[in-house]
C-alpha atoms as a PDB file:
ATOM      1  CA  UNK A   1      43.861 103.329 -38.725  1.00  0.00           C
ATOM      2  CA  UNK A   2      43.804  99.582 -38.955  1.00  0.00           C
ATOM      3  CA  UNK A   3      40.743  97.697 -39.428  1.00  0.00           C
ATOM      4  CA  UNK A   4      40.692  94.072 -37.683  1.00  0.00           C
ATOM      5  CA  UNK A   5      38.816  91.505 -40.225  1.00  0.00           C
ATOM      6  CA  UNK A   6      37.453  88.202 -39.269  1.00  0.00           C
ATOM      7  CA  UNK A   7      35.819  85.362 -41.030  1.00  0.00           C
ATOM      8  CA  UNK A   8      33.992  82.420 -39.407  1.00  0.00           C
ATOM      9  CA  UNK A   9      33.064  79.510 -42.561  1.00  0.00           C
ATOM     10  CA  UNK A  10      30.309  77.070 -41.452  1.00  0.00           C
ATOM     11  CA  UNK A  11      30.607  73.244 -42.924  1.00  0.00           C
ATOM     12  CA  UNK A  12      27.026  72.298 -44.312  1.00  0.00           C
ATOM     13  CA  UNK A  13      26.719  69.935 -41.344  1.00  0.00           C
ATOM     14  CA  UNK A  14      26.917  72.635 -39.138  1.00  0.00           C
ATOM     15  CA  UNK A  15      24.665  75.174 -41.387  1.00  0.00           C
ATOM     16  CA  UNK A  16      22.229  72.433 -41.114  1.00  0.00           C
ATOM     17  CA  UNK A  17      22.179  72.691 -37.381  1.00  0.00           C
ATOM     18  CA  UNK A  18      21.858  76.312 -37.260  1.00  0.00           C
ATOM     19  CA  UNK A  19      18.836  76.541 -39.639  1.00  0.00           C
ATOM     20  CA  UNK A  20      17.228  73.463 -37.746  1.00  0.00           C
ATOM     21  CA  UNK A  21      17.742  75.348 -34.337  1.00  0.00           C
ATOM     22  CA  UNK A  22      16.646  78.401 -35.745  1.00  0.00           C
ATOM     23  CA  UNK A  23      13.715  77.540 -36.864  1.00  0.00           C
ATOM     24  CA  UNK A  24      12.544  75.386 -33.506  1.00  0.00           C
ATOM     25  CA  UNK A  25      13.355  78.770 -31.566  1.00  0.00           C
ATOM     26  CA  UNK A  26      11.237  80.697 -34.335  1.00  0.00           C
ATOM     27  CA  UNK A  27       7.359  82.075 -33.835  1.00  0.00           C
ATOM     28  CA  UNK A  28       7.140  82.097 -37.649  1.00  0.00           C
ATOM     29  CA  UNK A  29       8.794  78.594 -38.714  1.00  0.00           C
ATOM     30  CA  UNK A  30      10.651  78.554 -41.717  1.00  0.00           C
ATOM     31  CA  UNK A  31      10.213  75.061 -42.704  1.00  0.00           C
ATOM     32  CA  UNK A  32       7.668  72.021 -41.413  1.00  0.00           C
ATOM     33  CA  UNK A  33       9.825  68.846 -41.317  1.00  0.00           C
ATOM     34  CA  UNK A  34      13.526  67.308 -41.309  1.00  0.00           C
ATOM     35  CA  UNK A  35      16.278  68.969 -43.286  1.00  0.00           C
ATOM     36  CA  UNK A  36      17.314  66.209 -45.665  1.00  0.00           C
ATOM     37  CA  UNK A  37      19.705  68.417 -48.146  1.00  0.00           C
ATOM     38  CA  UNK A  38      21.588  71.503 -47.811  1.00  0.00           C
ATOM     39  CA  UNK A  39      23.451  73.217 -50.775  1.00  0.00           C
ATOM     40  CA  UNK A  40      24.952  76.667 -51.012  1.00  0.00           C
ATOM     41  CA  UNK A  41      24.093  77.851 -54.342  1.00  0.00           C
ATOM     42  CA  UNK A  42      27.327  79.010 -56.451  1.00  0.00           C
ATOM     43  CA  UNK A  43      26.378  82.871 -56.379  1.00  0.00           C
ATOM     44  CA  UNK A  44      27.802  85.951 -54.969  1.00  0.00           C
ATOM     45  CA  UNK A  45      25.575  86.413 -52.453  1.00  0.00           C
ATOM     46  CA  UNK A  46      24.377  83.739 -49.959  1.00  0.00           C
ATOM     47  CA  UNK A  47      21.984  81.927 -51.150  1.00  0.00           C
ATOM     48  CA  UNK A  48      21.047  78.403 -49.552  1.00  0.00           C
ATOM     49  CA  UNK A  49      18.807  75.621 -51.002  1.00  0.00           C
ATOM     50  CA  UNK A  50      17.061  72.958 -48.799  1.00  0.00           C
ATOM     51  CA  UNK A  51      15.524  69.887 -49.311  1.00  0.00           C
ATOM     52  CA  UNK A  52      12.457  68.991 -46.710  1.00  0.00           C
ATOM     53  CA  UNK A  53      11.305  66.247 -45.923  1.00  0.00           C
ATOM     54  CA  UNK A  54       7.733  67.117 -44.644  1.00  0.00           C
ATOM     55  CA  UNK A  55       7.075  65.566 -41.086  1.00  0.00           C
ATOM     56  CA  UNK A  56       3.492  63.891 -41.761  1.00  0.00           C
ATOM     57  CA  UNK A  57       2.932  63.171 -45.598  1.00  0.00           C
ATOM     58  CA  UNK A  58       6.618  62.569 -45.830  1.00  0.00           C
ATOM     59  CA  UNK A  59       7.216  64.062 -49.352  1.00  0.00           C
ATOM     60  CA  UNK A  60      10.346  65.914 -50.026  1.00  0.00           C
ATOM     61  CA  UNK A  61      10.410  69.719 -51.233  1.00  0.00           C
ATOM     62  CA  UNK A  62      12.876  72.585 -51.974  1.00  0.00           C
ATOM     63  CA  UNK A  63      13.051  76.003 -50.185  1.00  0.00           C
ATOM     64  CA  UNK A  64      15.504  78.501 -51.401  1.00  0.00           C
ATOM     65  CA  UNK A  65      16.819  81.315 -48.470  1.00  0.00           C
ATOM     66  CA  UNK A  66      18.955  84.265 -48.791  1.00  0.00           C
ATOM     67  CA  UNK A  67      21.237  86.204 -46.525  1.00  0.00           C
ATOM     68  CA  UNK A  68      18.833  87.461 -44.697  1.00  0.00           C
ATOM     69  CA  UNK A  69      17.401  83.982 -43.024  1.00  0.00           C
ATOM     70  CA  UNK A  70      20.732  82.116 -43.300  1.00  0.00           C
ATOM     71  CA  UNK A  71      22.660  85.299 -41.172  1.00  0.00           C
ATOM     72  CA  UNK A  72      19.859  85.206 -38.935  1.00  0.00           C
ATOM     73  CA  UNK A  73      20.205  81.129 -38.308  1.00  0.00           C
ATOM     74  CA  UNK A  74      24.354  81.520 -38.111  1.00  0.00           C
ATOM     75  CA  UNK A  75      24.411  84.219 -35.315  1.00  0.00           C
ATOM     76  CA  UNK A  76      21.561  82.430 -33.344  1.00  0.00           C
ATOM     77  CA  UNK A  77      24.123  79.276 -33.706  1.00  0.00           C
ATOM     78  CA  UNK A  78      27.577  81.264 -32.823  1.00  0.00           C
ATOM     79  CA  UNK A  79      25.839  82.688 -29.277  1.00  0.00           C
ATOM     80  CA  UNK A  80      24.560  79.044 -28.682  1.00  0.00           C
ATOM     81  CA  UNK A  81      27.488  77.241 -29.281  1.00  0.00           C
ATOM     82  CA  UNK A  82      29.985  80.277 -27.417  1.00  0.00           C
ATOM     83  CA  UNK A  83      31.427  81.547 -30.381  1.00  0.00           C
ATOM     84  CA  UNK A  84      32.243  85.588 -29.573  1.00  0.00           C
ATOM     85  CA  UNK A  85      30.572  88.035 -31.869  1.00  0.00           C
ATOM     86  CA  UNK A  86      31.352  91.720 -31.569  1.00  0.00           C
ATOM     87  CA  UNK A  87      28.735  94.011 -31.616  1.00  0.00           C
ATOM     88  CA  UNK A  88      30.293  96.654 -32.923  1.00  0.00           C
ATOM     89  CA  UNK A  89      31.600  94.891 -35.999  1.00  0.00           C
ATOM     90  CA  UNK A  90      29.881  95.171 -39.170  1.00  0.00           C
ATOM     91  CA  UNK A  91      28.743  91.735 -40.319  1.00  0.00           C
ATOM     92  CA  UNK A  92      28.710  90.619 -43.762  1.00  0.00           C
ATOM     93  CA  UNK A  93      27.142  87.238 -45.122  1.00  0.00           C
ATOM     94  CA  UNK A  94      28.019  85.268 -48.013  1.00  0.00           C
ATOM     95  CA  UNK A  95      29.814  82.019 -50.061  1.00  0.00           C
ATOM     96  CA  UNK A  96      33.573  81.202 -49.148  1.00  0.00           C
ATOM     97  CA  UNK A  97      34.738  78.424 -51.217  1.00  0.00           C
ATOM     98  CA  UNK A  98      31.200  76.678 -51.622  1.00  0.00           C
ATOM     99  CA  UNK A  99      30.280  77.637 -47.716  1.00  0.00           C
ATOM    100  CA  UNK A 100      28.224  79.733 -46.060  1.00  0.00           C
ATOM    101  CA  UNK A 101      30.751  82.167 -44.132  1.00  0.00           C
ATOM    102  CA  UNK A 102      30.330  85.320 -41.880  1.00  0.00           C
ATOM    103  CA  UNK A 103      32.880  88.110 -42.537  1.00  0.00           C
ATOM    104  CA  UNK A 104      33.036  90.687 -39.006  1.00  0.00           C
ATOM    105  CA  UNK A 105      34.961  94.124 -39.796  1.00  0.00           C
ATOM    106  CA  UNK A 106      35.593  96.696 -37.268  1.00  0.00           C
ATOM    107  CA  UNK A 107      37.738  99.376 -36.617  1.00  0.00           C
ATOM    108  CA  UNK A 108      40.352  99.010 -33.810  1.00  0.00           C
ATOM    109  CA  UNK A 109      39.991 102.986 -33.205  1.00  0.00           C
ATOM    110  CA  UNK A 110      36.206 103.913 -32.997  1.00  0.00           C
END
């Protein structure tokens, strides 16, 4: 049976806008302030460090996330911006060439 594989790879501008819209939408905020740096760390599973820039003292601090906020923050961005997700595909997150990426598998006969 053939298995259909698909792989969407998000630029850190674009990972930065997900998180930030993510977190506005979210009852339990991630963050408190203004994304100022974005890196994915070099590691085999998705692993994202910010730098903050706190909204009313102004100092700047680190957060570290893993797959589980970042996937969270990339679907939320795909359905706002009208990028097609299939439910039934399984959904994997992770690093392609230094980016944040979303690999969808599914088989083409369920």
């Amino acid at each position: 049976m053939p298995t259909e594989t698909r792989q969407l790879v998000f630029s850190n501008e674009e990972l930065v806008a997900a998180l930030t819209s993510h977190n506005r939408m979210a009852v339990d905020k991630l963050f408190v302030g203004r994304i100022i740096g974005c890196s994915v760390l070099p590691e085999e599973a998705l692993t994202v460090r910010l730098t903050i820039r706190h909204e009313t003292t102004n100092n700047d601090y680190d957060m570290i996330f893993g797959a589980d906020v970042i996937g969270a923050a990339l679907i939320r961005y795909c359905l706002e911006i009208n990028i097609p997700l299939p439910r039934r595909a399984q959904k994997r997150f992770g690093v392609v060439d230094g980016h944040a990426a979303i690999s969808m598998c599914f088989d083409v006969h369920p």
